[in-house]
N, C-alpha and C. Protein backbone atom coordinates (compact mmCIF):
# COMPACT_ATOMS: atom_id res chain seq x y z
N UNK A 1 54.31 108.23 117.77
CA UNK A 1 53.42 109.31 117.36
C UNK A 1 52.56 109.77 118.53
N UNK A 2 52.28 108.62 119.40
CA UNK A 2 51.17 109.00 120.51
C UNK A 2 52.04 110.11 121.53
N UNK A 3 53.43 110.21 121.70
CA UNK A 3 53.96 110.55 122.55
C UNK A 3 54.51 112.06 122.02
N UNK A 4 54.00 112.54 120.54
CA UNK A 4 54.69 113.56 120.15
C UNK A 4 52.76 114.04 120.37
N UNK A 5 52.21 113.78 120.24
CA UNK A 5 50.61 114.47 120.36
C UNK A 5 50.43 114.32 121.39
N UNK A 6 50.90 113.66 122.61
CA UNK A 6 50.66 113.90 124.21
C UNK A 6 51.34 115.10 124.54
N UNK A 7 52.58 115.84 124.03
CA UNK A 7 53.31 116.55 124.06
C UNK A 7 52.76 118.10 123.26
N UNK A 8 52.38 117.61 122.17
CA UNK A 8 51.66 118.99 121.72
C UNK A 8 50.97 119.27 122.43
N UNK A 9 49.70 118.44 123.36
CA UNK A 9 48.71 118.97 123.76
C UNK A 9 48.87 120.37 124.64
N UNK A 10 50.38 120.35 125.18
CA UNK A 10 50.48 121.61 126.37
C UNK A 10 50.33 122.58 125.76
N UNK A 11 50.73 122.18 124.46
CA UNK A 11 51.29 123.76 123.65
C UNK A 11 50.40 123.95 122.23
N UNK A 12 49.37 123.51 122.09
CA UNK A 12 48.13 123.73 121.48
C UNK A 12 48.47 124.86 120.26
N UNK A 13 48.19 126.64 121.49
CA UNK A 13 47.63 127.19 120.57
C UNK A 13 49.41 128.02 120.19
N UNK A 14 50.50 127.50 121.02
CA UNK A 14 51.70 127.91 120.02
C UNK A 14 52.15 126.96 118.87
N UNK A 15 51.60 125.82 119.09
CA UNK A 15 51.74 124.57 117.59
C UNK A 15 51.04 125.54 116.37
N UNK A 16 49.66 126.04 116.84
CA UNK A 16 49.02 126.26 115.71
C UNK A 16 49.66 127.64 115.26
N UNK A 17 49.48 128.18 115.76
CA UNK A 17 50.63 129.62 115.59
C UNK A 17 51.71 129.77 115.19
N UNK A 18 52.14 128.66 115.27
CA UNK A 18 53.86 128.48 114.69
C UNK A 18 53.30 127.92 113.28
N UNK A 19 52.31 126.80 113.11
CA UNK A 19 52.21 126.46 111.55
C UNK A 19 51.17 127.41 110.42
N UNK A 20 50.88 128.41 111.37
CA UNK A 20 49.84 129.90 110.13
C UNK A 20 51.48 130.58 110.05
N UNK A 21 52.12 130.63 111.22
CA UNK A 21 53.20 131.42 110.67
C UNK A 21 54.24 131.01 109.50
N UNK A 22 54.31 129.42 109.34
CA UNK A 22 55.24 129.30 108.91
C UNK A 22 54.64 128.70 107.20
N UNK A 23 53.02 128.86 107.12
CA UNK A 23 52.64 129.30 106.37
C UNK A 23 52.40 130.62 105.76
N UNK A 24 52.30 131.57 106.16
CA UNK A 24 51.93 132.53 106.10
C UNK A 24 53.69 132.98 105.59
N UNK A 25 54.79 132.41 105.74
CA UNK A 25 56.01 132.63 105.44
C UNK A 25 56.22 132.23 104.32
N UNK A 26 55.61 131.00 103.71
CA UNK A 26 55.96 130.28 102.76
C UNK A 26 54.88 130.82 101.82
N UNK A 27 53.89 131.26 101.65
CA UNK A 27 53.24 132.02 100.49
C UNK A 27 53.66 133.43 100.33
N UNK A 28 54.38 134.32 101.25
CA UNK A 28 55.07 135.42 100.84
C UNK A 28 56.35 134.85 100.16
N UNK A 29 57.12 133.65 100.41
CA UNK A 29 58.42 133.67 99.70
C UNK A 29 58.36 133.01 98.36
N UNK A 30 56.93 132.41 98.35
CA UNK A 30 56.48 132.03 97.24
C UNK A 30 55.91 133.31 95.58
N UNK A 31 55.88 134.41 96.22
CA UNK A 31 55.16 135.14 95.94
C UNK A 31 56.25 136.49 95.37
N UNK A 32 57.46 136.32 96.03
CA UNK A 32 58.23 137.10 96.06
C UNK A 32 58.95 137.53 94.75
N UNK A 33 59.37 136.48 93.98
CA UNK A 33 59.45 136.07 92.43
C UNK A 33 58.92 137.45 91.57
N UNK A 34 57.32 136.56 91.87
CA UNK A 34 56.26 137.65 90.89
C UNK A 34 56.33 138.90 90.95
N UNK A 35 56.37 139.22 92.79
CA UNK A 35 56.36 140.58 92.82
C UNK A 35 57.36 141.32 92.36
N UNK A 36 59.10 140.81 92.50
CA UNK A 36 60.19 141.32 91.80
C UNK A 36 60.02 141.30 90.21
N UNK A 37 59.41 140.25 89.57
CA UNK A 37 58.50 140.35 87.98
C UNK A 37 58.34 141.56 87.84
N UNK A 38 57.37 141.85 87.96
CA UNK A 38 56.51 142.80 88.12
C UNK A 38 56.82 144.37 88.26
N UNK A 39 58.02 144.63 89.25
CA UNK A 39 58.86 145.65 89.39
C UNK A 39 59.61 145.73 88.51
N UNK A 40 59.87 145.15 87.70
CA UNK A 40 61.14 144.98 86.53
C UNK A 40 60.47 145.45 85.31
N UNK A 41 59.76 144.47 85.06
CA UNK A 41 58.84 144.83 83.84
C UNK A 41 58.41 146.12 83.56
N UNK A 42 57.69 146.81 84.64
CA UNK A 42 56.38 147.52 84.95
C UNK A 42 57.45 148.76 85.08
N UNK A 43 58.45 148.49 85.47
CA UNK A 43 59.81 150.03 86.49
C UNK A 43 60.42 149.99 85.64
N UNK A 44 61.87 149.22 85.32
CA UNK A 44 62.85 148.94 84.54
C UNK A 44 62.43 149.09 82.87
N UNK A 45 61.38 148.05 82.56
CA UNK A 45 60.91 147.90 81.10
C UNK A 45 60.81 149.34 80.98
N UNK A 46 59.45 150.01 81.07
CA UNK A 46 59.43 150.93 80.71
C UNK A 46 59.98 152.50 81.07
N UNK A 47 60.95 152.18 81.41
CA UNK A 47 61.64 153.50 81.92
C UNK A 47 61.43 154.35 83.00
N UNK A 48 60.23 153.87 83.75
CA UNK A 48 59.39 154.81 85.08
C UNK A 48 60.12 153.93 86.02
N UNK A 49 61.23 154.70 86.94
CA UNK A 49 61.54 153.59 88.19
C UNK A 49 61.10 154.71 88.93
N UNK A 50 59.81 155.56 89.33
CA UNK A 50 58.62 155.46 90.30
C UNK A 50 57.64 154.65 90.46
N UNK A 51 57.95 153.70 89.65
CA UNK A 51 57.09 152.48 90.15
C UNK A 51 57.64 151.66 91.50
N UNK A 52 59.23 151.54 90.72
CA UNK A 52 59.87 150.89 91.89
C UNK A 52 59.88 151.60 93.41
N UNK A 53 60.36 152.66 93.24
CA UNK A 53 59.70 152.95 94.45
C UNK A 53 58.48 152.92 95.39
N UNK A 54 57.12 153.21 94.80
CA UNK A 54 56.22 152.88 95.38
C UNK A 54 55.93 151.04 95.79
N UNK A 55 56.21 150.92 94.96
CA UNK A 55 56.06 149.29 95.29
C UNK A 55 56.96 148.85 95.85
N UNK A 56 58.39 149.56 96.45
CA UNK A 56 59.11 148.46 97.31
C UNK A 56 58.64 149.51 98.72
């Protein structure tokens, strides 16, 4: 472990950058679901697919 954190240290602020990104990845694909929900329901259900458009 000591030798993988001697190793981060060079690369600091691309460690941290790589883990907002790869958060920042994983709550949009998390999220992605709902938002297709939502287009369906809201577009499809009720017969307005100008919803779908604005929202994709």
């Amino acid at each position: 472990m000591k030798l993988i954190i001697k190793y981060l240290k060079k690369y600091k602020l691309l460690f941290i950058l790589n883990l907002i990104a790869i958060i920042a990845f994983s709550i949009t694909e998390l999220g992605m679901p709902t938002i297709m929900g939502n287009m369906i329901d809201e577009g499809v259900g009720s017969g307005n697919l100008d919803i779908i458009e604005i929202k994709v």
